[in-house]
Protein backbone atom coordinates (compact mmCIF):
# COMPACT_ATOMS: atom_id res chain seq x y z
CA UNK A 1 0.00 0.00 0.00
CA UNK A 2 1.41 3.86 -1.32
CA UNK A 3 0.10 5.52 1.80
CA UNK A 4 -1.12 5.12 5.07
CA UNK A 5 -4.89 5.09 6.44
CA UNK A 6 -4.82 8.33 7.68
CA UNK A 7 -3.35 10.04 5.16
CA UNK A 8 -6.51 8.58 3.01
CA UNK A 9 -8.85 10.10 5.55
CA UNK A 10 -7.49 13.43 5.97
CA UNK A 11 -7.53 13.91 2.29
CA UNK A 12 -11.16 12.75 2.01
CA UNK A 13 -12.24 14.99 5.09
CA UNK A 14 -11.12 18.40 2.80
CA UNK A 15 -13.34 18.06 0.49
CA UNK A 16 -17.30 18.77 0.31
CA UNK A 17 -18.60 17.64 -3.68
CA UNK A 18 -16.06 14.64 -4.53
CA UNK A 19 -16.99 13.10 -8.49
CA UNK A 20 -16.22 9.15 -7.65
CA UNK A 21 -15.77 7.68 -11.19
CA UNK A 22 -14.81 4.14 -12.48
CA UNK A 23 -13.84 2.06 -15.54
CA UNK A 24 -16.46 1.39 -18.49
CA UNK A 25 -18.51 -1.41 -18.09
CA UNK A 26 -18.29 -1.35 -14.27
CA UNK A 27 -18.58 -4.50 -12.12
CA UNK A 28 -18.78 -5.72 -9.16
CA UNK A 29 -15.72 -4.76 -7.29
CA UNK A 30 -15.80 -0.79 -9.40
CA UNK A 31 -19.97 -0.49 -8.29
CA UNK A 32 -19.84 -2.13 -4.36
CA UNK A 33 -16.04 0.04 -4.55
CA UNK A 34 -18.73 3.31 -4.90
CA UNK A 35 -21.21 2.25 -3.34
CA UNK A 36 -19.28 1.58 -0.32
CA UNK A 37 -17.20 4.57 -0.09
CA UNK A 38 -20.47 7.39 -1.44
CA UNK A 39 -21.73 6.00 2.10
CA UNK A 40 -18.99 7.11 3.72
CA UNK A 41 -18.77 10.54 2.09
CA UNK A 42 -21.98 11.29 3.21
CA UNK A 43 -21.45 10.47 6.65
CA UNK A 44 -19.08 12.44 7.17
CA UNK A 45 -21.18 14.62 5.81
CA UNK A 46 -20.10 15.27 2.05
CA UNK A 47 -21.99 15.30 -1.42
CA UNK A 48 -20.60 12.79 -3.23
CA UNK A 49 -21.50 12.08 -7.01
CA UNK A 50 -21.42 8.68 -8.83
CA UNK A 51 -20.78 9.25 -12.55
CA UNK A 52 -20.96 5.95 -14.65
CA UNK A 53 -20.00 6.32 -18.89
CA UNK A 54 -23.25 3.81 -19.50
CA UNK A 55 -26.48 2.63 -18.14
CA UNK A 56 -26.10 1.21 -14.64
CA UNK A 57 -26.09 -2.76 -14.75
CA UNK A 58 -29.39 -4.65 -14.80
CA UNK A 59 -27.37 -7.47 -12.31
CA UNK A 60 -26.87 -4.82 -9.32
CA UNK A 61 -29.82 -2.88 -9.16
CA UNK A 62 -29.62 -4.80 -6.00
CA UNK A 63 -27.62 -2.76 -4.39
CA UNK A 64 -29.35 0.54 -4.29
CA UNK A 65 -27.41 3.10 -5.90
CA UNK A 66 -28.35 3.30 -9.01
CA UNK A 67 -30.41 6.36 -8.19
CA UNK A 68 -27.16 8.27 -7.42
CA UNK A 69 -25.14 7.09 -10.40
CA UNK A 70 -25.59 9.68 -13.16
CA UNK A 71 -24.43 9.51 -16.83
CA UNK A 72 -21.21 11.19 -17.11
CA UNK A 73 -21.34 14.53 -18.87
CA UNK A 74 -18.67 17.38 -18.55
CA UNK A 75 -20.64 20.31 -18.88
CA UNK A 76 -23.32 19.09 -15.69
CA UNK A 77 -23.32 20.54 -12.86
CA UNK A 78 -22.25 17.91 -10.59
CA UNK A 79 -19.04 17.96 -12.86
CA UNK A 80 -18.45 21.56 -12.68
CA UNK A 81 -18.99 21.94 -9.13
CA UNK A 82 -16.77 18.59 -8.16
CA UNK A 83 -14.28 19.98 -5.74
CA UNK A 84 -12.26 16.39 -5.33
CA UNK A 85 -12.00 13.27 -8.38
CA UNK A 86 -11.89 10.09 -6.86
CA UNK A 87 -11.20 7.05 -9.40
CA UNK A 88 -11.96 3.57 -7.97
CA UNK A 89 -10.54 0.31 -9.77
CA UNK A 90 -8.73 1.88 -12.13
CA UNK A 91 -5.96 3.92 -12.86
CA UNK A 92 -5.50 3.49 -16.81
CA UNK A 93 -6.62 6.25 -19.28
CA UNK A 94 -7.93 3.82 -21.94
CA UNK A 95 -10.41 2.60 -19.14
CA UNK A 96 -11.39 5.71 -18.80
CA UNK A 97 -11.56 7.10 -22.13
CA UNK A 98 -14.96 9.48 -22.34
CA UNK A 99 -13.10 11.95 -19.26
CA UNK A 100 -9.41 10.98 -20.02
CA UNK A 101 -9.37 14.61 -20.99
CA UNK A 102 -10.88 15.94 -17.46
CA UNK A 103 -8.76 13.80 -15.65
CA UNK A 104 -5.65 16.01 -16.78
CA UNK A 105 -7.22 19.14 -15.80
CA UNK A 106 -9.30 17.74 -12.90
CA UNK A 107 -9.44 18.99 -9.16
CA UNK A 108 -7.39 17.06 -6.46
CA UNK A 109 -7.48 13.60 -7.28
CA UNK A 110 -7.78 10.23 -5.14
CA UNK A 111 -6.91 7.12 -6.86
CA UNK A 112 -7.77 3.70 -5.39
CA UNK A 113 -7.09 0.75 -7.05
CA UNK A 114 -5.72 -2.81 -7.03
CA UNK A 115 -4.33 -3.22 -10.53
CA UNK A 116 -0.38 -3.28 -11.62
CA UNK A 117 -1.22 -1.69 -14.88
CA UNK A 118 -0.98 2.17 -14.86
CA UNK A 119 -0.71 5.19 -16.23
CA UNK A 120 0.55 9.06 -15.20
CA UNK A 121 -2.69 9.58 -12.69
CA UNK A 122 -3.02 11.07 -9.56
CA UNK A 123 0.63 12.34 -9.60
CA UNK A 124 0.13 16.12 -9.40
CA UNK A 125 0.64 18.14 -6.16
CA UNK A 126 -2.89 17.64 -3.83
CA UNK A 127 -3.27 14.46 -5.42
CA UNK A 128 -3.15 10.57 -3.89
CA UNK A 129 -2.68 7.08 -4.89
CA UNK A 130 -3.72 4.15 -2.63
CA UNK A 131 -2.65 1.44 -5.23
CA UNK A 132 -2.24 -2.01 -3.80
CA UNK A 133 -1.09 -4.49 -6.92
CA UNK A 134 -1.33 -7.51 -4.36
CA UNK A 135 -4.82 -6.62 -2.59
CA UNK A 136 -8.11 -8.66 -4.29
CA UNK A 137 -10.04 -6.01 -5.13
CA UNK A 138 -10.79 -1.89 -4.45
CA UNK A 139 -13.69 -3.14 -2.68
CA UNK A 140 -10.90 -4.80 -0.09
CA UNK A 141 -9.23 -1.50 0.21
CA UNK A 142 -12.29 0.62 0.73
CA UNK A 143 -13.01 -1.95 3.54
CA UNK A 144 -9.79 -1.83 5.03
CA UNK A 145 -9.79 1.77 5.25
CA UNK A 146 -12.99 1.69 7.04
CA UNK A 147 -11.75 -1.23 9.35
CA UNK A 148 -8.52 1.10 10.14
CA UNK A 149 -9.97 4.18 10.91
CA UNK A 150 -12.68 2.77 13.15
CA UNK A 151 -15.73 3.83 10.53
CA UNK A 152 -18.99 2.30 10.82
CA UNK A 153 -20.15 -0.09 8.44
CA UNK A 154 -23.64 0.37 8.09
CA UNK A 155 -25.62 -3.00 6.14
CA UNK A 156 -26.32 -1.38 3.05
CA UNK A 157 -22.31 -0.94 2.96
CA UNK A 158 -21.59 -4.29 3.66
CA UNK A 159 -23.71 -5.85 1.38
CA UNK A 160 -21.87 -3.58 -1.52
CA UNK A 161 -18.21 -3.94 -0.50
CA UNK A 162 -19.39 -7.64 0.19
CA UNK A 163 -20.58 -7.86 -3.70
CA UNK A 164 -17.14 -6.28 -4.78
CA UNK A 165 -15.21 -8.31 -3.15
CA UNK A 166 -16.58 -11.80 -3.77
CA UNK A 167 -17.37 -11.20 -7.22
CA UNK A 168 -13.71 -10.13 -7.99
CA UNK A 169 -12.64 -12.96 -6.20
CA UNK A 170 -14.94 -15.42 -8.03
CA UNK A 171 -16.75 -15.72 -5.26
CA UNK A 172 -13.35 -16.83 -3.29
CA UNK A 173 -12.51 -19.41 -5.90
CA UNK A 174 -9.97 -17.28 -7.75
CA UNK A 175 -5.82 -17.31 -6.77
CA UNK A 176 -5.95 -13.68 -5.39
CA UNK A 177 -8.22 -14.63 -2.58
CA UNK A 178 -6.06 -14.69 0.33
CA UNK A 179 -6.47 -14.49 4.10
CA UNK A 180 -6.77 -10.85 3.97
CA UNK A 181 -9.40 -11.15 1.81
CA UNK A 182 -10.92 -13.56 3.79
CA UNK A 183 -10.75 -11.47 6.84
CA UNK A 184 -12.57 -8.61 5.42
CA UNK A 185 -15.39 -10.28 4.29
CA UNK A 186 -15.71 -11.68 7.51
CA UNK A 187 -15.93 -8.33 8.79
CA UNK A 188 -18.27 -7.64 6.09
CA UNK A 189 -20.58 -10.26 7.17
CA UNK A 190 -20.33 -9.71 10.84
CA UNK A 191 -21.64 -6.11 9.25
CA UNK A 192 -25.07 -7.33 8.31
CA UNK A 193 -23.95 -8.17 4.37
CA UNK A 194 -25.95 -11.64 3.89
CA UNK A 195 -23.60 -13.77 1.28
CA UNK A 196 -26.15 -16.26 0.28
CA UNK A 197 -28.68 -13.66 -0.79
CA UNK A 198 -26.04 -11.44 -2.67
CA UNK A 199 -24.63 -14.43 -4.58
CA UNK A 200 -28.61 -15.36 -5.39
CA UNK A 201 -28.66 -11.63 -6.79
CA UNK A 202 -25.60 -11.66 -8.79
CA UNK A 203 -25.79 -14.92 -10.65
CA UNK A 204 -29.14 -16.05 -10.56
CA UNK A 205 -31.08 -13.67 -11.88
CA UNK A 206 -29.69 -14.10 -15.12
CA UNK A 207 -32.35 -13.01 -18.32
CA UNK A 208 -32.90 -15.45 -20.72
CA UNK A 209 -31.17 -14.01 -23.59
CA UNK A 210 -27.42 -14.17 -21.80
CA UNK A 211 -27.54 -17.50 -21.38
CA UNK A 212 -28.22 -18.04 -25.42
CA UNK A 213 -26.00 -15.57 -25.80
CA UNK A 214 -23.58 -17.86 -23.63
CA UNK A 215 -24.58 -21.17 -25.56
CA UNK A 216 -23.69 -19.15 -29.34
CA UNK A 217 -20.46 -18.41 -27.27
CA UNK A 218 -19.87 -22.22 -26.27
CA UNK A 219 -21.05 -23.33 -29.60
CA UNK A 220 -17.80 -21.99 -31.80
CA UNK A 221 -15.34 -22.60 -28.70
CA UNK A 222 -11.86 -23.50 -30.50
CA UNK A 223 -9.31 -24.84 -28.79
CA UNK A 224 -5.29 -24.47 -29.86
CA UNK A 225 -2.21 -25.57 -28.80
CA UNK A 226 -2.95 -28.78 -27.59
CA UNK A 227 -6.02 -27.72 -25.50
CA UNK A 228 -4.06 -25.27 -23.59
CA UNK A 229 -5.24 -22.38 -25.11
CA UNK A 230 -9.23 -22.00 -25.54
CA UNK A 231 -10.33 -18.89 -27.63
CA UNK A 232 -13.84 -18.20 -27.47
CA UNK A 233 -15.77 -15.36 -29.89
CA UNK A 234 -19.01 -13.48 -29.57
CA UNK A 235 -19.91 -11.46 -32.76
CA UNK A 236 -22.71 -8.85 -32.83
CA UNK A 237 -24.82 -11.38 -35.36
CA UNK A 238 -24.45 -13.35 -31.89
CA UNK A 239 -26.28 -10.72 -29.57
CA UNK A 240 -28.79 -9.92 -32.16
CA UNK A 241 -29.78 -13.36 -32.35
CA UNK A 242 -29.48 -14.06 -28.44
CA UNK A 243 -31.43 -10.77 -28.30
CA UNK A 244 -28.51 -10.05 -25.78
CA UNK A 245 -26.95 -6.73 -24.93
CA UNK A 246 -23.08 -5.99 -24.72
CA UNK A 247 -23.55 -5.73 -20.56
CA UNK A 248 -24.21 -9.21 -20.99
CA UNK A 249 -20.82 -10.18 -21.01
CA UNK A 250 -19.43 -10.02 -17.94
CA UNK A 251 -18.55 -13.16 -16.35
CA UNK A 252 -18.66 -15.32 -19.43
CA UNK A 253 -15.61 -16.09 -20.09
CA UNK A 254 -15.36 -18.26 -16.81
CA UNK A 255 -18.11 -20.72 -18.64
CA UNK A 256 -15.02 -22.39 -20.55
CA UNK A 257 -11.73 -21.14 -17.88
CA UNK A 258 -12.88 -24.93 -16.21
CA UNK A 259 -11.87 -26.62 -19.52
CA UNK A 260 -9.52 -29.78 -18.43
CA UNK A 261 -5.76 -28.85 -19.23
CA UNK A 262 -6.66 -25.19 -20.41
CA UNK A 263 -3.81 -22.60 -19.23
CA UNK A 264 -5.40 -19.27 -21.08
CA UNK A 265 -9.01 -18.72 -22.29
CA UNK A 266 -9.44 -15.43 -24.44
CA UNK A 267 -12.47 -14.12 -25.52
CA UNK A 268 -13.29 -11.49 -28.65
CA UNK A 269 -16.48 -9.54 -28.49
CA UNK A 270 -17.08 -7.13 -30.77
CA UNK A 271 -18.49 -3.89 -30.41
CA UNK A 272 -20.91 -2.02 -31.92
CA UNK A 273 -17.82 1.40 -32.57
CA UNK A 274 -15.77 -0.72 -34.18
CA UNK A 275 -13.67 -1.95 -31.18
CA UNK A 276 -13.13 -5.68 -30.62
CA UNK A 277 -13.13 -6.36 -26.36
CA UNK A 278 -10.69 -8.94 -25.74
CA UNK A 279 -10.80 -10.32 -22.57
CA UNK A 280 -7.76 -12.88 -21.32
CA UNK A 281 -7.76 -15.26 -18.63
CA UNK A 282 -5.01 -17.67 -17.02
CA UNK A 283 -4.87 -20.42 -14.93
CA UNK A 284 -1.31 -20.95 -13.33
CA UNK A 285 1.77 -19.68 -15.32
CA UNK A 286 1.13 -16.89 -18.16
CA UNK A 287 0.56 -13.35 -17.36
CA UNK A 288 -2.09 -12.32 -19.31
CA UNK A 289 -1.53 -8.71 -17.97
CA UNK A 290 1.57 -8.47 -20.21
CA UNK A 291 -0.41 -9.38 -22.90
CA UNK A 292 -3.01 -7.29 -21.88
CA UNK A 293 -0.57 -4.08 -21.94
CA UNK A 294 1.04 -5.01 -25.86
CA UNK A 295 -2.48 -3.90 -27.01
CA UNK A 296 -2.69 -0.47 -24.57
CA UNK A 297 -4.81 -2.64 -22.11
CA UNK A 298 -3.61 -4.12 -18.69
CA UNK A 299 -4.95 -6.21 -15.26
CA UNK A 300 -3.61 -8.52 -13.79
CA UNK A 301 -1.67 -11.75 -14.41
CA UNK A 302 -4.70 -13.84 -13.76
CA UNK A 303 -7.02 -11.90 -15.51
CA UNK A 304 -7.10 -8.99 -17.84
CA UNK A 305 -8.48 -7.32 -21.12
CA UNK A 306 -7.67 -4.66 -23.77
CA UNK A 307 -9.86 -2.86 -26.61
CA UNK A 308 -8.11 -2.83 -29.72
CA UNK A 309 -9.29 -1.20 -32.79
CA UNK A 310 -9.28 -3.06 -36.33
CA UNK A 311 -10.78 -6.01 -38.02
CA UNK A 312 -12.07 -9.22 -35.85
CA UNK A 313 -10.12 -11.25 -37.94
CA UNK A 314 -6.97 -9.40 -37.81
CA UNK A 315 -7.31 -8.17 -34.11
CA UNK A 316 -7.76 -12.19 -33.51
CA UNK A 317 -4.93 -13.13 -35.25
CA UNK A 318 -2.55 -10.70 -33.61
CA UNK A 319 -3.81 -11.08 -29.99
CA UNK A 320 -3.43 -14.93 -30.54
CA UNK A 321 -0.14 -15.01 -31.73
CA UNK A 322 1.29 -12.71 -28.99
CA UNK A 323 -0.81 -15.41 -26.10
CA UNK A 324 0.78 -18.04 -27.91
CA UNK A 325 4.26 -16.56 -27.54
CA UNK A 326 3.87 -15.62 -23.62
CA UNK A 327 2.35 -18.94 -22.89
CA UNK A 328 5.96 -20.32 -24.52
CA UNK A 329 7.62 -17.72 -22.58
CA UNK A 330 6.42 -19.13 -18.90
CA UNK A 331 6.13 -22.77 -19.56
């Protein structure tokens, strides 16, 4: 950890009308992250804002915030008047493309976030990093810092940090779940967050259409290199037949990471701009991060992703050679 506790909390207690932001697509960990931390703000008596770059996920309406999240916009109000920027699970420009242009002129800026991948943010004078490459998740840190300065932790943000941290974590089946992690979401649950009813909330509650759009996914699996490598594809003729939408995604690659004798599982979605999502998975050696970062995308060894702008074919055939190469590199 860059800084200590305090230091967090005497940085948050100067400001009045902090803008929390996150990466596109949020999850789990960048929404219970928010969640968890707008609580705070507020009771120590702040006006937090929650700006998200598209419309708040169907899967964690659960969690009651989507009534503060607003659609980001530079010219509002809520922009204009920020006094603080505080980006959670991130701390990578591409992630946050639509404000990558605010964030250079922003006002004092708090970055918390778990991933080794970075870029030049939060470096000016005023500003702070609390970047922890070997913590879970942001939710873990947001906890943690709550834990350490002797916050409350009301039920509404346990259940959030709770959802951020098991869902990162695969719901604790992943390598980066540790006894720290372990710890905190005991905390978490001694704080009124019920685990059996989030996990119910998350994954099943699932529409119709994502799991076609799942079995179209399944259905042209390929598998190279002896089985080790399993490359999986999702085309937009695939969500217009699923009648699936691109926040679908999330989580689907994990359908085919429990292939027997599998080492990395990539999947290409393409988007509706043009951009191809590749997401990258590994089970034990590679580090898909690296990967990741030769396409201006990052993570973390274990699990990571990149948007990369060109033909499916071509973007495929690029992204697969460089895997290929890395897995050779850490046999």
């Amino acid at each position: 950890m860059s800084v200590p506790w305090s230091a967090v909390t005497s940085w948050l207690a100067r400001r009045e009308k902090p803008l929390l932001v996150t990466h596109r697509r949020p999850d789990g960990d960048a929404l219970g992250a928010a969640a968890g931390l707008a609580l705070a703000l507020r009771q120590m008596g702040q006006k937090p804002a929650i700006a998200l770059f598209e419309a708040f996920p169907a899967r964690y309406r659960f969690l009651g915030i989507e009534q503060d999240c607003r659609a980001w916009d530079a010219r509002a109000d809520f922009v204009r008047n920020a006094d603080a920027l505080v980006i959670l699970d991130t701390c990578s420009f591409s992630q946050l493309e639509p404000l990558a242009d605010f964030v250079r002129q922003a006002p004092p800026t708090l970055v918390i976030d778990h991933h080794a991948t970075r870029d030049d943010i939060g470096g000016r004078a005023g500003d702070l990093c609390l970047i922890d490459p070997v913590a879970s998740a942001a939710s873990l840190l947001v906890t943690e810092w709550l834990m350490a300065e002797n916050r409350p932790i009301s039920t509404t943000q346990a259940t959030a940090l709770l959802t951020g941290l098991a869902t990162d974590c695969g719901w604790f089946r992943f390598s980066n779940t540790d006894a720290r992690t372990l710890r905190a979401a005991a905390a978490l649950v001694e704080a009124g967050a019920n685990a059996s009813e989030i996990y119910a909330a998350v994954y099943q509650q699932e529409p119709v259409q994502k799991l076609r759009l799942i079995g179209r996914m399944l259905a042209g699996l390929e598998l190279l290199d002896n089985g080790r490598l399993c490359v999986l594809r999702l085309h937009q003729a695939d969500f217009a037949a699923a009648g699936a939408t691109q926040n679908m995604t999330e989580d689907v690659i994990n359908e085919a990471v429990r292939l027997e004798g599998v080492e990395v599982t990539v999947l290409f979605s393409e988007q509706p701009d043009g951009v191809v999502r590749v997401n990258l998975r590994s089970r034990r050696r590679t580090d898909v991060a690296e990967v990741a970062r030769e396409f201006g995308g990052g993570g973390h060894a274990r699990a990571a992703g990149a948007r990369v702008t060109g033909k499916t074919a071509e973007v495929e055939a690029r992204v697969i050679a460089t895997v290929l190469a890395a897995m050779q590199r850490h046999e």
